[in-house]
N, C-alpha and C. Protein backbone atom coordinates (compact mmCIF):
# COMPACT_ATOMS: atom_id res chain seq x y z
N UNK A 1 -7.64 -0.48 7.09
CA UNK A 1 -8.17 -0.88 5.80
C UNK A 1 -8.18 -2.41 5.76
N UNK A 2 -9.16 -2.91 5.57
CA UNK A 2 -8.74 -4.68 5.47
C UNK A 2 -8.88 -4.77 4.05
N UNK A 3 -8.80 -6.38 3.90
CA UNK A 3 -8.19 -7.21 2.54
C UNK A 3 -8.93 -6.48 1.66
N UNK A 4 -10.34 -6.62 1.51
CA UNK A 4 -10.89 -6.38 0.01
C UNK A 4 -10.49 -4.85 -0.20
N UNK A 5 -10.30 -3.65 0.48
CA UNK A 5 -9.95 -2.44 0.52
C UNK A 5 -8.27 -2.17 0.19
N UNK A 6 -7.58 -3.08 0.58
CA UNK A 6 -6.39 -3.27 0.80
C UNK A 6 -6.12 -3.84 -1.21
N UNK A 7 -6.47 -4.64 -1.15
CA UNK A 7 -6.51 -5.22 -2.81
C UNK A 7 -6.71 -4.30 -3.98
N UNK A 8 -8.19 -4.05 -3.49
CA UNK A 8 -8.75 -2.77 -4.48
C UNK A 8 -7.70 -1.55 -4.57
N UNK A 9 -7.18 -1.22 -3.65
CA UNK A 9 -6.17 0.03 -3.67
C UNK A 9 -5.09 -0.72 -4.76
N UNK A 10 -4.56 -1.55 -4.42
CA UNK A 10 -3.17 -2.15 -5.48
C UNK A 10 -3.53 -2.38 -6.48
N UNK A 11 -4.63 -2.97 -7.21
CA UNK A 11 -5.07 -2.70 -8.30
C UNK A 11 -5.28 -1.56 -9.10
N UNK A 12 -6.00 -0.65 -8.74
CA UNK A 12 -6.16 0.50 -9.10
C UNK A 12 -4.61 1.35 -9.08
N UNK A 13 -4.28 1.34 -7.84
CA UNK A 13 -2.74 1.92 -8.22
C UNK A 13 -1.48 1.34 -9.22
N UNK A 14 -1.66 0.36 -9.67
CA UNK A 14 -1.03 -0.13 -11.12
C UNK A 14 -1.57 -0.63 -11.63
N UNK A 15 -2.65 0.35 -12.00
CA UNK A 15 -3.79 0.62 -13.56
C UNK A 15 -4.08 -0.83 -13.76
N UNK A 16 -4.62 -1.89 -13.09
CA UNK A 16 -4.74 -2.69 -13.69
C UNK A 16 -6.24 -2.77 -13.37
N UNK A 17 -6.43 -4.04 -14.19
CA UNK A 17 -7.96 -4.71 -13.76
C UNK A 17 -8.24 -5.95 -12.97
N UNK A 18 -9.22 -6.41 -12.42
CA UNK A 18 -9.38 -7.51 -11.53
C UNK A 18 -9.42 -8.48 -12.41
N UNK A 19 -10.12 -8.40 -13.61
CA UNK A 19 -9.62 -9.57 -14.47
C UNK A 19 -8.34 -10.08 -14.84
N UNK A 20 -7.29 -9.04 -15.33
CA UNK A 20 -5.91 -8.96 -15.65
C UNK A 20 -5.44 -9.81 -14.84
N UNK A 21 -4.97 -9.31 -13.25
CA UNK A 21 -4.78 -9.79 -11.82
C UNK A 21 -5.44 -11.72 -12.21
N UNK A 22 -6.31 -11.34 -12.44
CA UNK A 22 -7.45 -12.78 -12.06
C UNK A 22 -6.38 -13.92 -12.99
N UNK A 23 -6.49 -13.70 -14.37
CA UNK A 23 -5.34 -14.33 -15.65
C UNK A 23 -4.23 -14.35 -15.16
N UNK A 24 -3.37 -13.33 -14.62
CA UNK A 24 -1.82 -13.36 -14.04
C UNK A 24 -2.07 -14.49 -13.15
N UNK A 25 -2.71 -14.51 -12.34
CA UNK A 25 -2.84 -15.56 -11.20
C UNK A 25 -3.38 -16.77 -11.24
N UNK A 26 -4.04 -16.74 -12.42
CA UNK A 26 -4.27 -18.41 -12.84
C UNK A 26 -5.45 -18.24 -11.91
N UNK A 27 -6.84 -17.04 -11.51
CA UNK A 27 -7.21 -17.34 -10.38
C UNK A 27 -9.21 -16.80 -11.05
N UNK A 28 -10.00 -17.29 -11.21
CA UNK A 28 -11.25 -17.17 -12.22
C UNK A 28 -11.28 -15.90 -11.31
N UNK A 29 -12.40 -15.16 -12.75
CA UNK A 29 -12.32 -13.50 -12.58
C UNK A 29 -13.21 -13.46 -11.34
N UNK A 30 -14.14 -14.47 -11.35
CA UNK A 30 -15.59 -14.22 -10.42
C UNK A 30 -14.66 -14.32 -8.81
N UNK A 31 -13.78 -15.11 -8.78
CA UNK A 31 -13.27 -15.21 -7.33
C UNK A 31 -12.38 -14.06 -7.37
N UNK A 32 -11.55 -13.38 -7.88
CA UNK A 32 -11.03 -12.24 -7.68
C UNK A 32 -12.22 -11.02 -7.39
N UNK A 33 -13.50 -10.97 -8.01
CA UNK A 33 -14.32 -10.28 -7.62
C UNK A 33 -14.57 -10.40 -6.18
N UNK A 34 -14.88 -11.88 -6.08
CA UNK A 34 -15.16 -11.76 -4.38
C UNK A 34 -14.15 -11.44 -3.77
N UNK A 35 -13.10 -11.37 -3.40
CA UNK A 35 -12.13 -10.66 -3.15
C UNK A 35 -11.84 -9.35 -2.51
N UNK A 36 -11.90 -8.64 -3.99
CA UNK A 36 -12.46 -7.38 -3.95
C UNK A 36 -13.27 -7.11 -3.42
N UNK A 37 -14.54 -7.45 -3.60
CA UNK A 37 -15.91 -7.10 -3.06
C UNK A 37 -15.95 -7.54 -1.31
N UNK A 38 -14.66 -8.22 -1.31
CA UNK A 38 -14.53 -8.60 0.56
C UNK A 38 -16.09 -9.61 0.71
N UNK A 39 -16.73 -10.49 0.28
CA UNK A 39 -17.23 -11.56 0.20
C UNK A 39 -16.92 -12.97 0.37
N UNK A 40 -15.18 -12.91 -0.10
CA UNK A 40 -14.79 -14.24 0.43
C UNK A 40 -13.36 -13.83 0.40
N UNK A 41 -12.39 -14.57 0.54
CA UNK A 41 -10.89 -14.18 1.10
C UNK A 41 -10.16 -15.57 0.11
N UNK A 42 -8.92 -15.08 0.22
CA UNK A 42 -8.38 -16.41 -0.42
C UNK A 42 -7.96 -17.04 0.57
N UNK A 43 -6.87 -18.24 -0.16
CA UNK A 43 -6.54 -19.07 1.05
C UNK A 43 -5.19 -18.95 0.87
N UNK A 44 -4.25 -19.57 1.72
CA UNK A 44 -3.00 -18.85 2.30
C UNK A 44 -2.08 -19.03 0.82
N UNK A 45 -2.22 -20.35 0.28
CA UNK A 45 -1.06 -20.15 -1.00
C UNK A 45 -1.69 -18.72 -2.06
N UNK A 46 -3.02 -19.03 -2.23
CA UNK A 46 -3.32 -17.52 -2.90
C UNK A 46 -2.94 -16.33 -2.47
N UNK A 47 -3.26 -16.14 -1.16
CA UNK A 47 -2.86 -14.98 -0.62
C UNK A 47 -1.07 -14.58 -0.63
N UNK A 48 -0.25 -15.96 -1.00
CA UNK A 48 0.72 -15.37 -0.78
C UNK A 48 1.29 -15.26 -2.12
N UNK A 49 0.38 -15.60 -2.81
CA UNK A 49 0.90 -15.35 -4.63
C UNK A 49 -0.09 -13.70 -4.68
N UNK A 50 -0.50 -13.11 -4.25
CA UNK A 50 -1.03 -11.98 -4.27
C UNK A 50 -0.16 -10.76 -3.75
N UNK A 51 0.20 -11.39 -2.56
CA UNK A 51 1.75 -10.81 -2.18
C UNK A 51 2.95 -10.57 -2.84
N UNK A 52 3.02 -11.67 -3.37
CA UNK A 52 4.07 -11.83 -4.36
C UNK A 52 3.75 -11.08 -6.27
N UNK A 53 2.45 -10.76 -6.31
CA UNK A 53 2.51 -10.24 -7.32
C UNK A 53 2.51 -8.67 -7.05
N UNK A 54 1.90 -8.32 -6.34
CA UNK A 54 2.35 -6.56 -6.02
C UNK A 54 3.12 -6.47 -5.19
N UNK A 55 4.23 -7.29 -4.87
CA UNK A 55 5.26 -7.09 -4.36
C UNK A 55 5.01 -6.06 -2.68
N UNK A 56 4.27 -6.90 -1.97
CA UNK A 56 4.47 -6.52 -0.19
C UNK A 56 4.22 -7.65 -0.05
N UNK A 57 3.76 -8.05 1.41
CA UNK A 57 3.71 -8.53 2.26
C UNK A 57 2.61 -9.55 2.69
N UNK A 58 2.29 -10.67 3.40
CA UNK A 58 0.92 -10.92 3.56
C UNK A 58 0.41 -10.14 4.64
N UNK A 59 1.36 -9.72 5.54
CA UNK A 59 0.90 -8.72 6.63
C UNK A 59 0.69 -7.50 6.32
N UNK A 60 0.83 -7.00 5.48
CA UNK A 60 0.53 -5.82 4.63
C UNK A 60 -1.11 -6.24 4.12
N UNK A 61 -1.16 -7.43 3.36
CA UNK A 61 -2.62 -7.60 2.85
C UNK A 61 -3.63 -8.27 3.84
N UNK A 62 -3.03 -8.18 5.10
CA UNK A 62 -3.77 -8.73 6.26
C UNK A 62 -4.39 -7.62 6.90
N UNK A 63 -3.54 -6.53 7.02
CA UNK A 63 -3.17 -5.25 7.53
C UNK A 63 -2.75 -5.28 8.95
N UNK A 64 -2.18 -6.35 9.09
CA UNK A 64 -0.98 -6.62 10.22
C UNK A 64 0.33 -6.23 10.12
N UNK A 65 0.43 -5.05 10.98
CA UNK A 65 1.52 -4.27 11.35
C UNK A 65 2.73 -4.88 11.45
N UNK A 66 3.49 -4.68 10.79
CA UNK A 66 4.99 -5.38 10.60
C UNK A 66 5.97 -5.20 12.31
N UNK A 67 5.48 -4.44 12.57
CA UNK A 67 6.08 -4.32 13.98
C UNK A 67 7.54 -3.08 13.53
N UNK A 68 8.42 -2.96 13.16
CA UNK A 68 9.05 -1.99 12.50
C UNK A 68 8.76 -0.63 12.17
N UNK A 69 7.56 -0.61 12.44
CA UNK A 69 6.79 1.22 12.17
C UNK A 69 6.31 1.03 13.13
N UNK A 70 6.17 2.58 14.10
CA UNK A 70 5.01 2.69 14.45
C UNK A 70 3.85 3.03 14.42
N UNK A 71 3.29 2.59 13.47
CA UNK A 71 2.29 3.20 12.90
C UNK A 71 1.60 2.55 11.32
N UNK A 72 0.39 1.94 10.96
CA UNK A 72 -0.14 1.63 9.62
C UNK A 72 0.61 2.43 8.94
N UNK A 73 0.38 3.62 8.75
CA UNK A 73 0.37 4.95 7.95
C UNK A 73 2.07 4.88 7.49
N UNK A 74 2.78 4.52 8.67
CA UNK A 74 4.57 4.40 8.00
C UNK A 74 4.91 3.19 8.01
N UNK A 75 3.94 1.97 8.03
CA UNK A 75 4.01 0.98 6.80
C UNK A 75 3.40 1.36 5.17
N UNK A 76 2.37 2.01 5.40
CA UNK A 76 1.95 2.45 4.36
C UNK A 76 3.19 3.36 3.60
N UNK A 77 3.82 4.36 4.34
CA UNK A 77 4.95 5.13 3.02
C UNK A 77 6.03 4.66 2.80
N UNK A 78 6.47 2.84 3.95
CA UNK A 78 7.45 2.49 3.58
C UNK A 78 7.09 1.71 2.43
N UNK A 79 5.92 1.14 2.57
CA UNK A 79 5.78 0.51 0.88
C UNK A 79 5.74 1.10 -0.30
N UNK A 80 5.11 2.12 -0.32
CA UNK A 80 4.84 3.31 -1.37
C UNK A 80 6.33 4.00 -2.06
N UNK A 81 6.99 3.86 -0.86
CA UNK A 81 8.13 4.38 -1.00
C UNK A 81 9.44 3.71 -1.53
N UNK A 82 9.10 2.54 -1.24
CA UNK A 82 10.15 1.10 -1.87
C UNK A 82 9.41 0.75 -3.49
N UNK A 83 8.74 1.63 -3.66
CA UNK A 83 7.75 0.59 -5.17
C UNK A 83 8.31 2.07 -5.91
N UNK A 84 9.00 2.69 -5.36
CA UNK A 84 9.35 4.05 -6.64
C UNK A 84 10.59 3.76 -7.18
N UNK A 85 11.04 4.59 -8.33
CA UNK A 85 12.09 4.37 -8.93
C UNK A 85 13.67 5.39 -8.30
N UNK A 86 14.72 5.30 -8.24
CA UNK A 86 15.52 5.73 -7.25
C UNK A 86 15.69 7.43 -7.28
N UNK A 87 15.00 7.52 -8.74
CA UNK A 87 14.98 9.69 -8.83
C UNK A 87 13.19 10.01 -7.99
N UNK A 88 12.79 9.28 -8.14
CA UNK A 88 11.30 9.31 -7.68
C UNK A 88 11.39 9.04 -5.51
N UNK A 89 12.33 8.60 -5.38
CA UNK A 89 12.56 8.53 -4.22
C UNK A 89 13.11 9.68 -3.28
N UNK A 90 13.98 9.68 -4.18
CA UNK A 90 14.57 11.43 -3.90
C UNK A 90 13.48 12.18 -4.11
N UNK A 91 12.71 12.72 -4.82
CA UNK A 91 12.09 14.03 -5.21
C UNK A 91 11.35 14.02 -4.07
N UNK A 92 10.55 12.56 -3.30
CA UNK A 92 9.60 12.43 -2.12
C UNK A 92 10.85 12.96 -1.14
N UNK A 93 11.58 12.28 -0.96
CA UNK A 93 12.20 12.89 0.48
C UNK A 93 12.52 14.26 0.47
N UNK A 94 12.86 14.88 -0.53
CA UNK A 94 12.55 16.18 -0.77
C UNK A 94 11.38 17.29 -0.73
N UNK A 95 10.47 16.50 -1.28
CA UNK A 95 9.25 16.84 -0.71
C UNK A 95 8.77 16.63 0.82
N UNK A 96 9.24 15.92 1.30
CA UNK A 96 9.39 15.50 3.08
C UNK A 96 10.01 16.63 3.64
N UNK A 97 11.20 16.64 3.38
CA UNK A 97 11.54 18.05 3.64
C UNK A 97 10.91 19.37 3.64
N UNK A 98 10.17 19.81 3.02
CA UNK A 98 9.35 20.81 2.90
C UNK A 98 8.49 20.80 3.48
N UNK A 99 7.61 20.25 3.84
CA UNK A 99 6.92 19.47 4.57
C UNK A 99 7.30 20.12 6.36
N UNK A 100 8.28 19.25 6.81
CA UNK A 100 8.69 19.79 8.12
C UNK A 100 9.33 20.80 8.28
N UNK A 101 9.96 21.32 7.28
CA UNK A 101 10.22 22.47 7.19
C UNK A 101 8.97 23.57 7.80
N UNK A 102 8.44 23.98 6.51
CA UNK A 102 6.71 24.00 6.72
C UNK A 102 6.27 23.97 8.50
N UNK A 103 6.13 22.45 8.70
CA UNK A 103 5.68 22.62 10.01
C UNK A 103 6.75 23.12 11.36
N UNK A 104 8.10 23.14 11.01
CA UNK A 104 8.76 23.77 11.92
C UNK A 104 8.44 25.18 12.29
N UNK A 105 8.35 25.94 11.00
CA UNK A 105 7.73 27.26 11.02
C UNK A 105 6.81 27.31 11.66
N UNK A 106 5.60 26.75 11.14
CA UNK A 106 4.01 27.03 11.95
C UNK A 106 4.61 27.06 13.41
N UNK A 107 5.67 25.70 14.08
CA UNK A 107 5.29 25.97 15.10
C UNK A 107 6.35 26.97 15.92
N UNK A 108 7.24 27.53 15.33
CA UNK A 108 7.66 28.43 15.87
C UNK A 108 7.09 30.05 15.84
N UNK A 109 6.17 30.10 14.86
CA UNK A 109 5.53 31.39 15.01
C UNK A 109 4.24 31.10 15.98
N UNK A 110 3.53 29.84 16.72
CA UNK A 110 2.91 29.66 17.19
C UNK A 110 3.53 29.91 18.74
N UNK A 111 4.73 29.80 18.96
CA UNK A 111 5.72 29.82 20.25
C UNK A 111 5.89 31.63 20.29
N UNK A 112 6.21 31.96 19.15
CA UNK A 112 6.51 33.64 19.59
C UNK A 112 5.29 34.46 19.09
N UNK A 113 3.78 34.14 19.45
CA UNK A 113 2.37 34.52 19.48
C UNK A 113 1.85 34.52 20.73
């Protein structure tokens, strides 16, 4: 996913608007559009006050792999997963659980087939 895709998702996932964002940041609405619209990019102090307002990373809004996962996808649920509240954290790993649970089964009835 790069920047303007990467942005657009954090916005939308805490209901906000590109204007809102644009005012919080002291940053005109039309350049947060380009942004979004992946037309132009900010520059590094912006980018790292963008970071700093949805709380990840610039390598996260770069979509440069932190090196610590292997994998986008478990940078992706370690962030998702650090932005919940501590009963909301539990209920996911619980739900994780089920999950492999789930797939332990499939693949043991796939072994005695």
């Amino acid at each position: 996913m790069n920047f303007s895709n990467k942005l657009r998702s954090l916005i939308e996932e805490q209901n906000l608007t590109q204007k809102q964002v644009a005012k919080d940041l002291n940053i005109a609405p039309s350049t947060m559009g380009g942004y979004v619209q992946g037309s132009s990019e900010p520059d590094f102090d912006t980018l790292r006050k963008l970071a700093k307002y949805f709380n990840v990373t610039t390598d996260y809004l770069l979509n440069m792999r932190s090196g610590k996962c292997n994998s986008f996808m478990e940078d992706e649920l370690l962030r998702v997963f650090r932005s919940m509240t501590a009963e909301q954290q539990g209920l996911f790993i619980e739900q994780g659980k089920v999950f492999v649970k789930a797939n332990n089964i499939s693949k043991d009835k796939a072994k005695s087939s």
